[in-house]
PDB file of N, CA and C in Angstrom:
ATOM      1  N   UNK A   1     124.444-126.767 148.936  1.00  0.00           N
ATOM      2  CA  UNK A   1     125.176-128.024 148.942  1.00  0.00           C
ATOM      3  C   UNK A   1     124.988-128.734 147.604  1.00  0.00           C
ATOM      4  N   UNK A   2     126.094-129.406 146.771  1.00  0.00           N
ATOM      5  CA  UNK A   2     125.972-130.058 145.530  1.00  0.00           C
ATOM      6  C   UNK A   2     126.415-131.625 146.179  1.00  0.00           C
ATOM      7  N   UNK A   3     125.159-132.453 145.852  1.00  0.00           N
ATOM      8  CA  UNK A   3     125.380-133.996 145.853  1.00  0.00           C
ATOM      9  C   UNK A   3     125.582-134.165 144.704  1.00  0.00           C
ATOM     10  N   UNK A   4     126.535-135.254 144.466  1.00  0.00           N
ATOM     11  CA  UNK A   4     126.910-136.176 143.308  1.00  0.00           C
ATOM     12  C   UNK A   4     126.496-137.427 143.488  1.00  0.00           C
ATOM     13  N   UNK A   5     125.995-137.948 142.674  1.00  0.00           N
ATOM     14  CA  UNK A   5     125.630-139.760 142.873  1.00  0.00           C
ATOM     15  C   UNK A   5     126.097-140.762 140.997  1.00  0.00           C
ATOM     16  N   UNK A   6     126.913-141.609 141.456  1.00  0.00           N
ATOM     17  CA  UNK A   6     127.610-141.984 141.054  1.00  0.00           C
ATOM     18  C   UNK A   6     128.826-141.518 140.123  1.00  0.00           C
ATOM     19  N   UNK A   7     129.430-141.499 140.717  1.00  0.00           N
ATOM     20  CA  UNK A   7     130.243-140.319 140.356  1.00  0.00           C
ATOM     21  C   UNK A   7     131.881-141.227 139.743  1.00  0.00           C
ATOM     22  N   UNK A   8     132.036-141.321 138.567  1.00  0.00           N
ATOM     23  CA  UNK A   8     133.217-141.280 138.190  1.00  0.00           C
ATOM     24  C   UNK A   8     134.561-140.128 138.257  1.00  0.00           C
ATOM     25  N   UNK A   9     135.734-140.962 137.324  1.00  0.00           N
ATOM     26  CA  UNK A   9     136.720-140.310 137.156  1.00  0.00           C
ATOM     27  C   UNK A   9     135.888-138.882 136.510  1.00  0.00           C
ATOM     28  N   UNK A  10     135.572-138.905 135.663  1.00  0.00           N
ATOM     29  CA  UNK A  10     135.267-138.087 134.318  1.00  0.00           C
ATOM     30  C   UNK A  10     133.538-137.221 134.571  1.00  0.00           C
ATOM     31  N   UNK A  11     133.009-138.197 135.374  1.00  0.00           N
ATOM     32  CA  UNK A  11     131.387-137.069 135.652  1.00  0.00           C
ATOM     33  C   UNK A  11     131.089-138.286 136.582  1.00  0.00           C
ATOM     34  N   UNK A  12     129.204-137.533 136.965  1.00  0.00           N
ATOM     35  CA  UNK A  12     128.496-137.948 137.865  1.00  0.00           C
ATOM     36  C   UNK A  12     127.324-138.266 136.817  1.00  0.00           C
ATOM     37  N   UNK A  13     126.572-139.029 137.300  1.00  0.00           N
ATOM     38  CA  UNK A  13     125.660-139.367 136.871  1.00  0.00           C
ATOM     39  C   UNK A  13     124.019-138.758 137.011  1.00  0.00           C
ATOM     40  N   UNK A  14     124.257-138.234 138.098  1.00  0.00           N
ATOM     41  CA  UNK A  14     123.561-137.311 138.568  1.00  0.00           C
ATOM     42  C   UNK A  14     124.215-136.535 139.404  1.00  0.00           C
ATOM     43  N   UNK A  15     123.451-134.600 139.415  1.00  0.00           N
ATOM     44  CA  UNK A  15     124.218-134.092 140.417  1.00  0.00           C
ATOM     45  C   UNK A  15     122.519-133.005 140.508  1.00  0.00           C
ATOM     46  N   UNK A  16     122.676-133.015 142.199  1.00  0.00           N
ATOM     47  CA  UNK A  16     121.293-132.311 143.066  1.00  0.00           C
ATOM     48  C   UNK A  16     122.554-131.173 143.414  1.00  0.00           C
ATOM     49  N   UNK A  17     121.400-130.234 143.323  1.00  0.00           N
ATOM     50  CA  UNK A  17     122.292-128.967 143.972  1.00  0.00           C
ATOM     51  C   UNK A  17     120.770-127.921 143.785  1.00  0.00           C
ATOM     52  N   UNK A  18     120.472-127.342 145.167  1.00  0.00           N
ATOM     53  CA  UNK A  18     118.860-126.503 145.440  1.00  0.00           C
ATOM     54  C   UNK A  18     117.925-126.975 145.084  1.00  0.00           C
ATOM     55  N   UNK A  19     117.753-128.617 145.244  1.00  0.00           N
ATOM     56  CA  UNK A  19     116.514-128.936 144.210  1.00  0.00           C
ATOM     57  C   UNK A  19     116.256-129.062 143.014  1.00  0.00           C
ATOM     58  N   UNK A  20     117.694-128.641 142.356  1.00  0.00           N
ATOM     59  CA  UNK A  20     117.314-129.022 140.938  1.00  0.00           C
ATOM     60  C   UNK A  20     118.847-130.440 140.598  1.00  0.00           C
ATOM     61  N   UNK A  21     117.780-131.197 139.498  1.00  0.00           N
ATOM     62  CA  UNK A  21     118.516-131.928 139.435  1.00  0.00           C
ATOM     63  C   UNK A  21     118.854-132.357 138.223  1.00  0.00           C
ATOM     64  N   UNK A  22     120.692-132.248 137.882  1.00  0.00           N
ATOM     65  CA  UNK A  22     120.964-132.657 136.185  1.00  0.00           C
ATOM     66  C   UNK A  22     121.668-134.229 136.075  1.00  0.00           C
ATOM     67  N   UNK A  23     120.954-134.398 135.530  1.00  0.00           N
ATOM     68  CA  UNK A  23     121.631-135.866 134.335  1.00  0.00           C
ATOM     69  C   UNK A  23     122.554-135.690 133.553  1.00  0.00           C
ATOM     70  N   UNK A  24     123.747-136.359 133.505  1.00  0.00           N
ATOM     71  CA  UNK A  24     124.402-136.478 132.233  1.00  0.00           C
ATOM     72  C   UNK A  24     123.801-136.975 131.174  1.00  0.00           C
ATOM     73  N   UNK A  25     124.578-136.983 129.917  1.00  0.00           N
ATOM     74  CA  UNK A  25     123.987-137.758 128.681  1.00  0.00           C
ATOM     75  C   UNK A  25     123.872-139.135 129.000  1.00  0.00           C
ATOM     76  N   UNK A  26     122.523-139.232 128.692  1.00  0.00           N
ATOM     77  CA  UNK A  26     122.059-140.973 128.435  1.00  0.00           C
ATOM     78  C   UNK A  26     121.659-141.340 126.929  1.00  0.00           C
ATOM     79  N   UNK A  27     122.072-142.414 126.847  1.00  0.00           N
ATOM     80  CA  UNK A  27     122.272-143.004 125.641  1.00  0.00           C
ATOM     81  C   UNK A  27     121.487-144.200 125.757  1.00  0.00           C
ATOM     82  N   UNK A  28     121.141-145.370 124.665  1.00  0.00           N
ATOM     83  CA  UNK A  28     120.552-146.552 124.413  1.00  0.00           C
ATOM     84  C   UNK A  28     121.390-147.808 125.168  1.00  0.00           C
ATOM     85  N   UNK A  29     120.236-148.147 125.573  1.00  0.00           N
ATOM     86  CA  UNK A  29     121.028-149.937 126.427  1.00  0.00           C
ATOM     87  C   UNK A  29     121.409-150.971 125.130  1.00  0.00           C
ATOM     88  N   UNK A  30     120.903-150.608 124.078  1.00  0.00           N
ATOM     89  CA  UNK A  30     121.510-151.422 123.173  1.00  0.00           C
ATOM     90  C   UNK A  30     121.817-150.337 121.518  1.00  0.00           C
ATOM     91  N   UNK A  31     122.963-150.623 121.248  1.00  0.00           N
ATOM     92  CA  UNK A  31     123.293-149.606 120.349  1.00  0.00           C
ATOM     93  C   UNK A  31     122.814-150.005 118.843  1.00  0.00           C
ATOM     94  N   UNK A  32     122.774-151.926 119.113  1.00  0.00           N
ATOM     95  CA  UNK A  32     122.482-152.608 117.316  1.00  0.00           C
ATOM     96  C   UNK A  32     121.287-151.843 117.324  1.00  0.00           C
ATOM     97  N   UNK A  33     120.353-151.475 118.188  1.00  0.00           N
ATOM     98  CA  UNK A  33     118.311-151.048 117.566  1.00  0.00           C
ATOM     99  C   UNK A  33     119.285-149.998 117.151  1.00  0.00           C
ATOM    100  N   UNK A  34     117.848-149.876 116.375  1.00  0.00           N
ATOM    101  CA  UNK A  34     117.165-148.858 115.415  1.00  0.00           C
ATOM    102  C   UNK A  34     116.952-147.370 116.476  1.00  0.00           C
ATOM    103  N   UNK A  35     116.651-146.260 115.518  1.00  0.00           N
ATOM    104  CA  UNK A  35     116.046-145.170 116.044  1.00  0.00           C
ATOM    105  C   UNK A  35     114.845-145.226 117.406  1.00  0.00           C
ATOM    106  N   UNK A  36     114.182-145.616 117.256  1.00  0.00           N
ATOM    107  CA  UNK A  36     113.127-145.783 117.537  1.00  0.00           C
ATOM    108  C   UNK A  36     113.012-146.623 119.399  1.00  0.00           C
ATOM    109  N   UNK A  37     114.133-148.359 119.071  1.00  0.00           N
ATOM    110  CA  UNK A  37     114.189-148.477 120.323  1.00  0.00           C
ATOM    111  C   UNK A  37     115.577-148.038 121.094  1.00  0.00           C
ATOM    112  N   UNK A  38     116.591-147.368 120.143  1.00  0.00           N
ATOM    113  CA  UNK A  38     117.549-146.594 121.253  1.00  0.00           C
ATOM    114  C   UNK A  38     116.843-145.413 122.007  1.00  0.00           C
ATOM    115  N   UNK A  39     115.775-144.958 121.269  1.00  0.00           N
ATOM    116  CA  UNK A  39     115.080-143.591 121.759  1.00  0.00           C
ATOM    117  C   UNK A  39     114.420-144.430 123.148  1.00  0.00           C
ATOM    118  N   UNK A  40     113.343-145.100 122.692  1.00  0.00           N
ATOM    119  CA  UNK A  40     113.005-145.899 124.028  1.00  0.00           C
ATOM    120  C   UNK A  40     113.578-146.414 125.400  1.00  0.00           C
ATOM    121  N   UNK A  41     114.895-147.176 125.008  1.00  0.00           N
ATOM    122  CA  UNK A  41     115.765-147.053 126.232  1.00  0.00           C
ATOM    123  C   UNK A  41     116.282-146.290 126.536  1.00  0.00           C
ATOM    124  N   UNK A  42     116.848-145.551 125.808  1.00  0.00           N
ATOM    125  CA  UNK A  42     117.538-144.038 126.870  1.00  0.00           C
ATOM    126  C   UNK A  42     116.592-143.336 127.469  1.00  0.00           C
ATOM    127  N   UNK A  43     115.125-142.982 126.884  1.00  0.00           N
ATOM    128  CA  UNK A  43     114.172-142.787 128.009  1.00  0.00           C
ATOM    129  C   UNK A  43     113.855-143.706 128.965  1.00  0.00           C
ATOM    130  N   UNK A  44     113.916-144.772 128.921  1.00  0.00           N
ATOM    131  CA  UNK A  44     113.809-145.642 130.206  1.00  0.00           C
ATOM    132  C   UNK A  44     115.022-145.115 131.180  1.00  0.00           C
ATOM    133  N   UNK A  45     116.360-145.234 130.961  1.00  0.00           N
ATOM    134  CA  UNK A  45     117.415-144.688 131.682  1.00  0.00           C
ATOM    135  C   UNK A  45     117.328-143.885 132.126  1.00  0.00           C
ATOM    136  N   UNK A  46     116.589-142.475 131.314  1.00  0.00           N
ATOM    137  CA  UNK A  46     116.229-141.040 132.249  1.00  0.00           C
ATOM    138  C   UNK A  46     115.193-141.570 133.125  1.00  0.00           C
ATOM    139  N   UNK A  47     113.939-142.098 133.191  1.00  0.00           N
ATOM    140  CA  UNK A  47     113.521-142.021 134.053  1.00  0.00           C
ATOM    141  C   UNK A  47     113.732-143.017 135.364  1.00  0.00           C
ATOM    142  N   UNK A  48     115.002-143.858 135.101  1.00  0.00           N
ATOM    143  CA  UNK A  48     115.142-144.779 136.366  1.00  0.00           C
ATOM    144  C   UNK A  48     116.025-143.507 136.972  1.00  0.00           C
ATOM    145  N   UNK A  49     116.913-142.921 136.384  1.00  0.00           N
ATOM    146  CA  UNK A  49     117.589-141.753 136.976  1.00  0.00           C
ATOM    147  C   UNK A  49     116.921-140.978 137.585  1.00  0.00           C
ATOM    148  N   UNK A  50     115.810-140.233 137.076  1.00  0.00           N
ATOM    149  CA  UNK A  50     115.077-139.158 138.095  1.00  0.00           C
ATOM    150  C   UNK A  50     114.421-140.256 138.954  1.00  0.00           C
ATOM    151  N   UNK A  51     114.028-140.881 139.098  1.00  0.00           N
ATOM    152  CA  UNK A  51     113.074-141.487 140.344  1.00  0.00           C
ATOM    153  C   UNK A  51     114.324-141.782 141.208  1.00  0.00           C
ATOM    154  N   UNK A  52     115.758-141.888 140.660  1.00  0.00           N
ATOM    155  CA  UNK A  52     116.862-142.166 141.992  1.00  0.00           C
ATOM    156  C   UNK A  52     117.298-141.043 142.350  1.00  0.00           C
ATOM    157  N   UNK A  53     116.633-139.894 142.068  1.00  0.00           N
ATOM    158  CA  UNK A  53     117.100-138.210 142.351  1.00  0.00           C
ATOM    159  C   UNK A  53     116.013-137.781 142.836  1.00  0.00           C
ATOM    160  N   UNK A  54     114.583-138.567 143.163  1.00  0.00           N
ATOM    161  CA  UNK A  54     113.677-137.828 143.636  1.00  0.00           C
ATOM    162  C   UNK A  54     112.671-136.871 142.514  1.00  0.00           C
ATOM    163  N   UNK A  55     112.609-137.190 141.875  1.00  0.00           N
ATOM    164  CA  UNK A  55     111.853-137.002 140.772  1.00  0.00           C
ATOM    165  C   UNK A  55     111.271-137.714 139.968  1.00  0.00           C
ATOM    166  N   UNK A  56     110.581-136.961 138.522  1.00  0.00           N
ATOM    167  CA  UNK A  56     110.026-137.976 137.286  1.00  0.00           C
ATOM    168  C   UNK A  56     109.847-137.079 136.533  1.00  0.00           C
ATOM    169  N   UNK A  57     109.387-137.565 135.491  1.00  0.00           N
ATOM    170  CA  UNK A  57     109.419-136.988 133.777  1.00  0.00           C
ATOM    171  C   UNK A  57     108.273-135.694 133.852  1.00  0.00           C
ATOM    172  N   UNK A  58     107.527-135.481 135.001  1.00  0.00           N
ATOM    173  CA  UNK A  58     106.870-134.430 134.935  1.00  0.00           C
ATOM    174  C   UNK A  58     107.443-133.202 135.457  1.00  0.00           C
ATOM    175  N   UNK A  59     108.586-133.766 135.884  1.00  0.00           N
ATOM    176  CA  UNK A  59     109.031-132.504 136.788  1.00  0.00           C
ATOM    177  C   UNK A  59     110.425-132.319 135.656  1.00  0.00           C
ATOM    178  N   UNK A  60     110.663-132.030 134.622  1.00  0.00           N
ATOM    179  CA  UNK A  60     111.832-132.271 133.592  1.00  0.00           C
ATOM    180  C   UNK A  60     111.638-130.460 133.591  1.00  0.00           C
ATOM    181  N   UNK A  61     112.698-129.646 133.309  1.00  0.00           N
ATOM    182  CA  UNK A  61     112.461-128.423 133.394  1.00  0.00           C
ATOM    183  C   UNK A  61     113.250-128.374 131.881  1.00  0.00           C
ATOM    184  N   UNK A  62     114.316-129.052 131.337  1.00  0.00           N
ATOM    185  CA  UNK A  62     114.455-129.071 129.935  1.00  0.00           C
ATOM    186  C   UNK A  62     115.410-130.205 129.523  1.00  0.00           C
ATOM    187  N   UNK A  63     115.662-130.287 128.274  1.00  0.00           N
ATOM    188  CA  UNK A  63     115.615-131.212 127.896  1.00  0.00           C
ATOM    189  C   UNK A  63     116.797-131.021 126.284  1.00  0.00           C
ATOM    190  N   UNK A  64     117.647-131.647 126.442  1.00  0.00           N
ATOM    191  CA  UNK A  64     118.642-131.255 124.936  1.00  0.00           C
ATOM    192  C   UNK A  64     119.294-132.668 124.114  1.00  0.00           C
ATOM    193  N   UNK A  65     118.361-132.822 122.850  1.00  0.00           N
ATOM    194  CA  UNK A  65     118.598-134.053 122.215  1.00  0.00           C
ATOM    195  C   UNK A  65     119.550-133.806 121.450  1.00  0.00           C
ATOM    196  N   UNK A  66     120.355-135.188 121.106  1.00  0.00           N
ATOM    197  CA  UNK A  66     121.253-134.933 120.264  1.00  0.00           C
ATOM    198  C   UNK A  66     120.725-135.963 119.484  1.00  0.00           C
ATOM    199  N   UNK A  67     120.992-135.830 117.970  1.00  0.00           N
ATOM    200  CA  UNK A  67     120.227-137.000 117.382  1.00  0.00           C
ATOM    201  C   UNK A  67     121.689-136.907 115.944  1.00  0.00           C
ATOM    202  N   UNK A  68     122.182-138.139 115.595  1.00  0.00           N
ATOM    203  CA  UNK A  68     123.069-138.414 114.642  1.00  0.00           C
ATOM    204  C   UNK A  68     122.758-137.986 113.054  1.00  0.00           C
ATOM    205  N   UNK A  69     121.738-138.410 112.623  1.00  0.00           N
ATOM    206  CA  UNK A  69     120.777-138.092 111.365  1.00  0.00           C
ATOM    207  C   UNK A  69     119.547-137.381 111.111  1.00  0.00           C
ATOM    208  N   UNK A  70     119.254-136.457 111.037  1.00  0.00           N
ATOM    209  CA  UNK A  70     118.055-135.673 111.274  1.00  0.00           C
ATOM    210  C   UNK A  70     116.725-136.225 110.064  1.00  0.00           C
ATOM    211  N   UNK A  71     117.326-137.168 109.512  1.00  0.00           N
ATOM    212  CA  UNK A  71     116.237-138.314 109.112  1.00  0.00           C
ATOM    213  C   UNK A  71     115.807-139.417 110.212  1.00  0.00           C
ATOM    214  N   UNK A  72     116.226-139.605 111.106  1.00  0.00           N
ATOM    215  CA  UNK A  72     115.677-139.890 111.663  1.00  0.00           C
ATOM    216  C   UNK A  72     114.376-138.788 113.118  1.00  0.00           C
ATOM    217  N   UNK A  73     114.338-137.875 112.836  1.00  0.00           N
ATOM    218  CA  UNK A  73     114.324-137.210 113.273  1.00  0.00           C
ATOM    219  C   UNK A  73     112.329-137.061 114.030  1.00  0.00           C
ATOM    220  N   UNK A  74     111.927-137.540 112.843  1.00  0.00           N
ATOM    221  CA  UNK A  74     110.259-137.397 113.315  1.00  0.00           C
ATOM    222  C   UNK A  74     109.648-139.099 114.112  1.00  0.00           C
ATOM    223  N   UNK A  75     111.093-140.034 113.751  1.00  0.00           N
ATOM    224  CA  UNK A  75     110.617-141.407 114.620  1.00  0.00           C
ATOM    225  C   UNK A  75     111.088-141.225 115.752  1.00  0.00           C
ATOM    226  N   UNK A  76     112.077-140.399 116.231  1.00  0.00           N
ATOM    227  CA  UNK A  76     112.315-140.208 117.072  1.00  0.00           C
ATOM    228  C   UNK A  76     111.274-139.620 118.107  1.00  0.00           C
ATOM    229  N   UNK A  77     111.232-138.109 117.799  1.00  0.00           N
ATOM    230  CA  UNK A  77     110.257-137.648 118.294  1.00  0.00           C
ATOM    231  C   UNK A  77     108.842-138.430 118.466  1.00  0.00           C
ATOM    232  N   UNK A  78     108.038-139.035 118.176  1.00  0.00           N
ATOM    233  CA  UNK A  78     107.189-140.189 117.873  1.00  0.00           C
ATOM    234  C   UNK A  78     107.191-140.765 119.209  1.00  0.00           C
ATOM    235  N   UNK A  79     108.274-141.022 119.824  1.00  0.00           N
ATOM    236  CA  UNK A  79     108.916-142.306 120.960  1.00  0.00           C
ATOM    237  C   UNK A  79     108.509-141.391 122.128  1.00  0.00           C
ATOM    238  N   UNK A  80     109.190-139.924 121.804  1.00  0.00           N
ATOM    239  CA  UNK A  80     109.435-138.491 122.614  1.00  0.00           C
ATOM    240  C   UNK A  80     107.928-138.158 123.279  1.00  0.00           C
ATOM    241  N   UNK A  81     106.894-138.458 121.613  1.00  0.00           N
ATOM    242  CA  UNK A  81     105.947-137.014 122.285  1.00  0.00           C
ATOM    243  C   UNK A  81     104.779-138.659 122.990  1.00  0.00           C
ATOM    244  N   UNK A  82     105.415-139.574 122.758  1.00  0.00           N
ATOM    245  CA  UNK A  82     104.018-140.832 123.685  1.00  0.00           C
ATOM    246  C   UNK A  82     104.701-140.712 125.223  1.00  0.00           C
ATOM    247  N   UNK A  83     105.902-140.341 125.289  1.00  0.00           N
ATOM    248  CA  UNK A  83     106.699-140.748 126.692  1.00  0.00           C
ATOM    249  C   UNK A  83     106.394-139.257 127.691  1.00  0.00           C
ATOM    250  N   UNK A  84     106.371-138.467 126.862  1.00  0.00           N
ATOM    251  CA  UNK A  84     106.698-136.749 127.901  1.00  0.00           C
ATOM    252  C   UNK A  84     104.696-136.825 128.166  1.00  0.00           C
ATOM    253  N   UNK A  85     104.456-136.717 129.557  1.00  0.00           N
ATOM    254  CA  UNK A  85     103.377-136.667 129.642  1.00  0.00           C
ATOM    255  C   UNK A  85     102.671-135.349 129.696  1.00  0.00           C
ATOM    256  N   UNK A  86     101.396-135.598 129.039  1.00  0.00           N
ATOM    257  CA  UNK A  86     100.592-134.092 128.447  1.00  0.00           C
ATOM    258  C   UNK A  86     100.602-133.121 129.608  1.00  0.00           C
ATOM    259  N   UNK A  87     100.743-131.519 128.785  1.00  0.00           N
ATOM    260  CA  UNK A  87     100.878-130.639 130.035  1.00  0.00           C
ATOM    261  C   UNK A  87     102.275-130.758 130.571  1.00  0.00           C
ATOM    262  N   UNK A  88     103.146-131.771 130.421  1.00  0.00           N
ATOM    263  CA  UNK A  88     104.680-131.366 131.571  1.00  0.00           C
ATOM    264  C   UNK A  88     105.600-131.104 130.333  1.00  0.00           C
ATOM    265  N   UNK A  89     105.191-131.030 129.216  1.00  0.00           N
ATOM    266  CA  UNK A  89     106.445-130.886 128.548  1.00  0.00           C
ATOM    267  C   UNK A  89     107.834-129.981 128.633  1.00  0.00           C
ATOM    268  N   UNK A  90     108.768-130.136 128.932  1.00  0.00           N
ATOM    269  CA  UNK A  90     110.069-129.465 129.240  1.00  0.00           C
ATOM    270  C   UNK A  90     110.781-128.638 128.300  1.00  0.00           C
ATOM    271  N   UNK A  91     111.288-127.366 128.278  1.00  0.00           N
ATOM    272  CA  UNK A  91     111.666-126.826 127.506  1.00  0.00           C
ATOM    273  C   UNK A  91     112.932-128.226 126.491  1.00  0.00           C
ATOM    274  N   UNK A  92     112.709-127.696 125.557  1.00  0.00           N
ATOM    275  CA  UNK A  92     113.645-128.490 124.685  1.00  0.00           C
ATOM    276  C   UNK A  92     114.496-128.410 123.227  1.00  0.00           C
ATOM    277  N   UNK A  93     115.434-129.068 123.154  1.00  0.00           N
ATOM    278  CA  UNK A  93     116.173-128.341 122.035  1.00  0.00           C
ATOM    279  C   UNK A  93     116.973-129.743 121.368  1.00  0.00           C
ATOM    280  N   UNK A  94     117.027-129.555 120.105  1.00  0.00           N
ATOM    281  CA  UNK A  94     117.485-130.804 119.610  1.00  0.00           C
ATOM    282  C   UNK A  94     118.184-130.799 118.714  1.00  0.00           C
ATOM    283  N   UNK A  95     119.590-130.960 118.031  1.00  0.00           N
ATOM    284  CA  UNK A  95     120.211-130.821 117.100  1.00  0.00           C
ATOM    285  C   UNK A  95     120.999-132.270 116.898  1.00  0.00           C
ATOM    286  N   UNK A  96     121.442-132.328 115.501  1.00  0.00           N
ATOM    287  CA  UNK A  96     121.932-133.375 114.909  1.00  0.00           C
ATOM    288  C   UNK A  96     123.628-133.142 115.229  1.00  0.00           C
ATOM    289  N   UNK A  97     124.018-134.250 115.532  1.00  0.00           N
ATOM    290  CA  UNK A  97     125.201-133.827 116.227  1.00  0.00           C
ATOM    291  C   UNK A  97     126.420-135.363 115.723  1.00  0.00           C
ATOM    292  N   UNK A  98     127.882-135.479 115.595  1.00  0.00           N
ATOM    293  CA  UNK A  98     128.315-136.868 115.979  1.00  0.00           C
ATOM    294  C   UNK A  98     128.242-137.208 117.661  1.00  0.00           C
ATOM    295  N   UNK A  99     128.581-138.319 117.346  1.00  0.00           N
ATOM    296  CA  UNK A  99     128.162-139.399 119.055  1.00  0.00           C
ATOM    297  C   UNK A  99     129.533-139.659 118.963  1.00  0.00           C
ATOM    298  N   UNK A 100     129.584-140.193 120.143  1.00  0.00           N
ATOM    299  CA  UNK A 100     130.855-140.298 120.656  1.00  0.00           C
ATOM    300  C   UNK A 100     131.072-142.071 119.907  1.00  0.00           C
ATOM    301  N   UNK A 101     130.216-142.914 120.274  1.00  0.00           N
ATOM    302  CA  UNK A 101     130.357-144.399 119.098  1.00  0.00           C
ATOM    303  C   UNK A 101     129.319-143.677 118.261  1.00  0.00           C
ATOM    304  N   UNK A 102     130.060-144.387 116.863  1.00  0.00           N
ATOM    305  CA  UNK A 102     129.395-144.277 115.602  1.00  0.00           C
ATOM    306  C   UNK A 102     127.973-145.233 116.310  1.00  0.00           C
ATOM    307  N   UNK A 103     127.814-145.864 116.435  1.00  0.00           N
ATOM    308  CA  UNK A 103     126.687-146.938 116.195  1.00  0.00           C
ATOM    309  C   UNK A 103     125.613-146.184 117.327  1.00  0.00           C
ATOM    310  N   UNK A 104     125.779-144.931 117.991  1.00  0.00           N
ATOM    311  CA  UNK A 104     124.679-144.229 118.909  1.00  0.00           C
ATOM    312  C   UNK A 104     124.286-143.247 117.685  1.00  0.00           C
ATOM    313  N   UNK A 105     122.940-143.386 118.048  1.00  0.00           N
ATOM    314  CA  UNK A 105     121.891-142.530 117.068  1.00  0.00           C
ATOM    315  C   UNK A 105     121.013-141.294 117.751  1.00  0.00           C
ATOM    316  N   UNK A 106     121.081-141.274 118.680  1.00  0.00           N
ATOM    317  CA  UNK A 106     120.527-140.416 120.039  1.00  0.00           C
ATOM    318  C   UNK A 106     121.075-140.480 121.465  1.00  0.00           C
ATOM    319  N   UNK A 107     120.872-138.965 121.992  1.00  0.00           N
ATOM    320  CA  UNK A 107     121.563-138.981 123.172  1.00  0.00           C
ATOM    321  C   UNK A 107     121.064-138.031 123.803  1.00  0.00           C
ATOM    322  N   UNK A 108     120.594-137.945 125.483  1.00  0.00           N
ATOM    323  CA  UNK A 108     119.695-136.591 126.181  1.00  0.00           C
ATOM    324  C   UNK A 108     120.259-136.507 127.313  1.00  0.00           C
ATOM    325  N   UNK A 109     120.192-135.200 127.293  1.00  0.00           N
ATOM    326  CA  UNK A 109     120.967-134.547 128.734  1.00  0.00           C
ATOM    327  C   UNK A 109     119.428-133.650 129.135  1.00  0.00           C
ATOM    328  N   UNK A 110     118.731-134.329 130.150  1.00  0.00           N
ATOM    329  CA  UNK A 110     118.070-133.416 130.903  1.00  0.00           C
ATOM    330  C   UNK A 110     118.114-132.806 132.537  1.00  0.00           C
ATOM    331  N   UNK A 111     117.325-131.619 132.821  1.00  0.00           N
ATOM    332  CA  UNK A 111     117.373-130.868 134.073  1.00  0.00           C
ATOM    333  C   UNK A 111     116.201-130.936 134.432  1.00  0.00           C
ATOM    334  N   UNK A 112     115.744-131.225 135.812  1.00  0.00           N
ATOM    335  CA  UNK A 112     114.708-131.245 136.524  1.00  0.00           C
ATOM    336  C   UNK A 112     114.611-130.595 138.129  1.00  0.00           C
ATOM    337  N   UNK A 113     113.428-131.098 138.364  1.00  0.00           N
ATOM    338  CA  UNK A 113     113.553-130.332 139.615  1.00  0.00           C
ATOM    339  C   UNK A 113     113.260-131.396 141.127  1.00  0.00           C
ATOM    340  N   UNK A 114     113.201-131.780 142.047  1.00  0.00           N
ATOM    341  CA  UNK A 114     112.779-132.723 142.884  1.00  0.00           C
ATOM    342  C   UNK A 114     111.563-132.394 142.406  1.00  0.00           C
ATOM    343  N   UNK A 115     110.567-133.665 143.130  1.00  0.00           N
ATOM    344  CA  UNK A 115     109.119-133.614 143.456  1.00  0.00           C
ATOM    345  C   UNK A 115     108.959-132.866 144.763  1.00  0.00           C
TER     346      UNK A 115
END
């Protein structure tokens, strides 16, 4: 069975299907910050998402950043490696990419699993 939860025209926001569970891309609650606190809120966003899917950041099975400038690239990570807790780190992959608004500097699509 595949649940969808919140589910637009265009995607879901989350979708459970056997226990595993994917996120769409999340992005920053505010686009004026910097590297550093768009990275911060869009991890806040993933994890209000997995705790509404029955999960959390330990249970992340991977993980695919998109990042605008690959100068920004080690403050980012910085935000990344204080938030992913030791031992759960999720497979992961990260490339410099355009955003859909110019003014987004990062963006993560991760997969997890329930608790």
């Amino acid at each position: 069975m595949i649940e969808r939860l919140e589910t637009g025209a265009r995607m879901s926001r989350i979708v459970k299907h056997n226990g595993t569970i994917y996120l769409c891309g999340q992005v920053c609650k505010d686009a004026t910050q910097g590297i550093k606190e768009q990275t911060e809120t869009m991890l806040e966003k993933v994890e209000t998402l997995l705790e509404q899917a029955g999960s959390d950041k330990e249970h992340m099975l991977s993980a695919t950043l998109y990042i605008k400038d690959m100068k920004d690239f080690a403050e980012m990570n910085a935000v990344w490696d204080s938030w992913v807790p030791e031992g759960h780190a999720p497979a992961r992959a990260c490339v410099e990419a355009s955003m859909a608004r110019d003014v987004l500097l990062v963006e993560i699509s991760v997969i997890a699993v329930e608790k």
